[in-house]
Protein backbone atom coordinates (compact mmCIF):
# COMPACT_ATOMS: atom_id res chain seq x y z
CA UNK A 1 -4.66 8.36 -9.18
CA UNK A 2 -4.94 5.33 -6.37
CA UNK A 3 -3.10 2.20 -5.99
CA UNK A 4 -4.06 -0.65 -4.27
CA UNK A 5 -1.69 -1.07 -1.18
CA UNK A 6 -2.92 -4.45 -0.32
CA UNK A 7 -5.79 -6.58 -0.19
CA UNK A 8 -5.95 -8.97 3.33
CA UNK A 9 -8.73 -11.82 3.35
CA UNK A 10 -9.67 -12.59 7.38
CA UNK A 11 -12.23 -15.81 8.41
CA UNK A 12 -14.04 -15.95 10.96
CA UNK A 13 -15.19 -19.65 12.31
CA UNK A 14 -19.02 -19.81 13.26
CA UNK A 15 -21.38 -22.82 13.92
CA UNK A 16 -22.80 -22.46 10.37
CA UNK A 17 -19.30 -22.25 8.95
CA UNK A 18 -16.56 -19.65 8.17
CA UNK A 19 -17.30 -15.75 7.50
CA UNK A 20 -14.54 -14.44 5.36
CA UNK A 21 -14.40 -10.57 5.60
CA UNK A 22 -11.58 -8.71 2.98
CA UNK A 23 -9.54 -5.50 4.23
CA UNK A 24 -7.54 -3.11 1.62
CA UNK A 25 -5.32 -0.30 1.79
CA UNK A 26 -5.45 2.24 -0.74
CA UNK A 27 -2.99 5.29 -1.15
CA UNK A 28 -4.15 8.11 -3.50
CA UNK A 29 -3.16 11.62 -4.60
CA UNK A 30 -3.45 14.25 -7.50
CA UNK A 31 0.69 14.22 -8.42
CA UNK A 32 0.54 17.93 -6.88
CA UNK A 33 1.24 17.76 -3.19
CA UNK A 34 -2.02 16.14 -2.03
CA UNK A 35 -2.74 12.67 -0.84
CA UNK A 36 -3.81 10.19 1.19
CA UNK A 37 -4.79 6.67 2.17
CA UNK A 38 -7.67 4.70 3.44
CA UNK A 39 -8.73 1.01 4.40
CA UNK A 40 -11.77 -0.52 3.78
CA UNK A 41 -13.52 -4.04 4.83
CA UNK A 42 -16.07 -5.76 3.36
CA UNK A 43 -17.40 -9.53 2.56
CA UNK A 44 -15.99 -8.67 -0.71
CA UNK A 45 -12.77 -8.03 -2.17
CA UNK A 46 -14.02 -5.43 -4.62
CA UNK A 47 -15.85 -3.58 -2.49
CA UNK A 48 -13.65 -3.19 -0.15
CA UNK A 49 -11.39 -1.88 -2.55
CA UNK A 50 -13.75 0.76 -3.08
CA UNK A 51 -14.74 1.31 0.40
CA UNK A 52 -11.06 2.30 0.60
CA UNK A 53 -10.44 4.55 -2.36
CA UNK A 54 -13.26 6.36 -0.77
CA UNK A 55 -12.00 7.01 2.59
CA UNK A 56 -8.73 7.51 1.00
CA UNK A 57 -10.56 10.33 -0.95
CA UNK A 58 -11.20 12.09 2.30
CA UNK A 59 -8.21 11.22 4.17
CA UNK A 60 -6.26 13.97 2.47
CA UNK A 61 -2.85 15.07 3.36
CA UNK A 62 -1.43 18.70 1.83
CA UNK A 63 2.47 18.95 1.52
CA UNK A 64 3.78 22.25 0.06
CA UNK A 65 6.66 21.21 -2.55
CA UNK A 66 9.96 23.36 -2.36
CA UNK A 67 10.86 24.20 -5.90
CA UNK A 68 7.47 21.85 -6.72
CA UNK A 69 9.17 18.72 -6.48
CA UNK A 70 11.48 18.05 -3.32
CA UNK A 71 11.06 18.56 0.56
CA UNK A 72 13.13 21.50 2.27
CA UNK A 73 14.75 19.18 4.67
CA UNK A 74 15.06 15.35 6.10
CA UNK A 75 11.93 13.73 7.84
CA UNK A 76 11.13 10.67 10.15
CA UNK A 77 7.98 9.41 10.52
CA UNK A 78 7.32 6.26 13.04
CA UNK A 79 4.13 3.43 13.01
CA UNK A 80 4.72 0.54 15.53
CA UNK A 81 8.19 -0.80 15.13
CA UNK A 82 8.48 0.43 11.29
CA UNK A 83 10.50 4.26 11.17
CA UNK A 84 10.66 6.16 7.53
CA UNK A 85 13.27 8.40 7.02
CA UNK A 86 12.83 10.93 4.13
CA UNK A 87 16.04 12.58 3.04
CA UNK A 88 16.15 15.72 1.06
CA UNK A 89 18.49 15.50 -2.17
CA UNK A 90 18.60 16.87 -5.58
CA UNK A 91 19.19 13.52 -7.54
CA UNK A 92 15.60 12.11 -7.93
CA UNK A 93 13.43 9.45 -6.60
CA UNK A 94 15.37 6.53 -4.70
CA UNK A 95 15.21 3.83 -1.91
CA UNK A 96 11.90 1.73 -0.70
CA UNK A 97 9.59 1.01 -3.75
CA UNK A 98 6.12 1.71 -2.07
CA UNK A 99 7.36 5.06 -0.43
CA UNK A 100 8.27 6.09 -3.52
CA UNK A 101 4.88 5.13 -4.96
CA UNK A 102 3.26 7.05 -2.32
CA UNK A 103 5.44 10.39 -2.70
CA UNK A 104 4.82 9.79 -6.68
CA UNK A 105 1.20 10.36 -6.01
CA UNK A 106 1.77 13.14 -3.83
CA UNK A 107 4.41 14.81 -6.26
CA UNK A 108 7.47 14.55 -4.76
CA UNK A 109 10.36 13.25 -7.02
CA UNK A 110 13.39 14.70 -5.34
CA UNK A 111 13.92 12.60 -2.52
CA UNK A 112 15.84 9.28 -1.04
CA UNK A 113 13.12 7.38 0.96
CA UNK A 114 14.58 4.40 3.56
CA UNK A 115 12.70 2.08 5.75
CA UNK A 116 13.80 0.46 8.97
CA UNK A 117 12.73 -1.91 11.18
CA UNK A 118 9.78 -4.38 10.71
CA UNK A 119 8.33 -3.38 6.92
CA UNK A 120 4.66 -4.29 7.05
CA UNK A 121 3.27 -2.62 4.01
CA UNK A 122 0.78 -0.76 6.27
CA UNK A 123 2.91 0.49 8.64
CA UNK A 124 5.06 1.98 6.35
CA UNK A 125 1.85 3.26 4.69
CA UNK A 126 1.35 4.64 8.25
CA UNK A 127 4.90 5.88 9.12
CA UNK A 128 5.48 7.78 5.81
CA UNK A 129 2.27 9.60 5.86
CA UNK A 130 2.85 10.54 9.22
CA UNK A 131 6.93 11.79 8.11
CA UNK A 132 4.79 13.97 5.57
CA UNK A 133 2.93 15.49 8.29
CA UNK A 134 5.91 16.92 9.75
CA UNK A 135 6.93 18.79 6.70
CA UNK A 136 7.02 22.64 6.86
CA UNK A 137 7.32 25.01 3.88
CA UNK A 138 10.23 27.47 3.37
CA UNK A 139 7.46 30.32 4.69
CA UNK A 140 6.49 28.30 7.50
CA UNK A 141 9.88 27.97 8.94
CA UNK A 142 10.86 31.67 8.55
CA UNK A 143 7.64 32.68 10.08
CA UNK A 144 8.59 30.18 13.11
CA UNK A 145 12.01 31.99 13.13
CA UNK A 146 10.74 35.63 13.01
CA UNK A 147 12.66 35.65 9.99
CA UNK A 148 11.98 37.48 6.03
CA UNK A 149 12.29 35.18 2.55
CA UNK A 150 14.54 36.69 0.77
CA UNK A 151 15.65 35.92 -2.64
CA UNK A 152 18.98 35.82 -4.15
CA UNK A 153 17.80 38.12 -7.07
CA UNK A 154 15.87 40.54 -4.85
CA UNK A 155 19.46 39.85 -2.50
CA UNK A 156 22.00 41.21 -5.08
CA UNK A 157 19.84 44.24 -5.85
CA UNK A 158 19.52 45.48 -2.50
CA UNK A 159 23.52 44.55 -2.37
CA UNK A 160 23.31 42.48 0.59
């Protein structure tokens, strides 16, 4: 599914007149841990929507869900002067309505979301794709620790 981020109209003053040129942002993703964005520009709004729907189509980001809904713990993600903070929890989908867009798309709906600093729609765009980046799965970290998964069922009947 996309959404349309935001669609900027620029003109450009030449001798025969002005040249108006249209820029969008697009965020995208399948509701199952993959997503992405892209920005397109064209002379038209339309296409440039879909200029940007395409490049969001190969801008793709993967984020491996803990318990298929929620991150395993808090992240930050920074674009100019905008920061994203991404806070683990266990009581749904809060905070900043277009990160919580974005981490809809990307299936994430355990998770408080704020935004600080100077909120330009594509920065924090920017800075919460970026946070997502950062995110490692439970296996990930316990490889990075030298460390075995262990579950609590597999736990009680080795009687650890």
């Amino acid at each position: 599914t996309n959404m349309v981020v935001d669609v900027r109209r620029g003109v450009h003053l030449w001798r025969g007149g002005r040249l108006e040129t249209y820029r969008a942002m697009v965020v995208g993703g399948n509701l199952n841990g993959c997503g992405g964005f892209g920005v397109g520009s064209h002379k038209e709004a339309l296409k440039a929507v879909a200029i940007a729907s395409r490049k969001a189509r190969r801008n793709i980001f993967f984020v491996d869900r803990y318990n298929g809904n929620g991150l395993t713990r808090d992240l930050v993600g920074r674009q100019n002067s905008c920061r994203v903070v991404l806070r683990a929890v266990d009581n749904g989908l809060r905070g900043n309505p277009l990160i919580k867009e974005i981490l809809l798309r990307m299936g994430i709906t355990n998770c408080s979301c704020k935004a600080y600093g100077k909120r330009h729609l594509w920065s924090v765009v920017r800075a919460t794709f970026k946070a997502l980046c950062t995110h490692e799965s439970v296996e990930e970290m316990a490889m990075k620790r030298g460390r075995r998964i262990m579950t609590i069922d597999r736990a009680l009947r080795m009687k650890v």
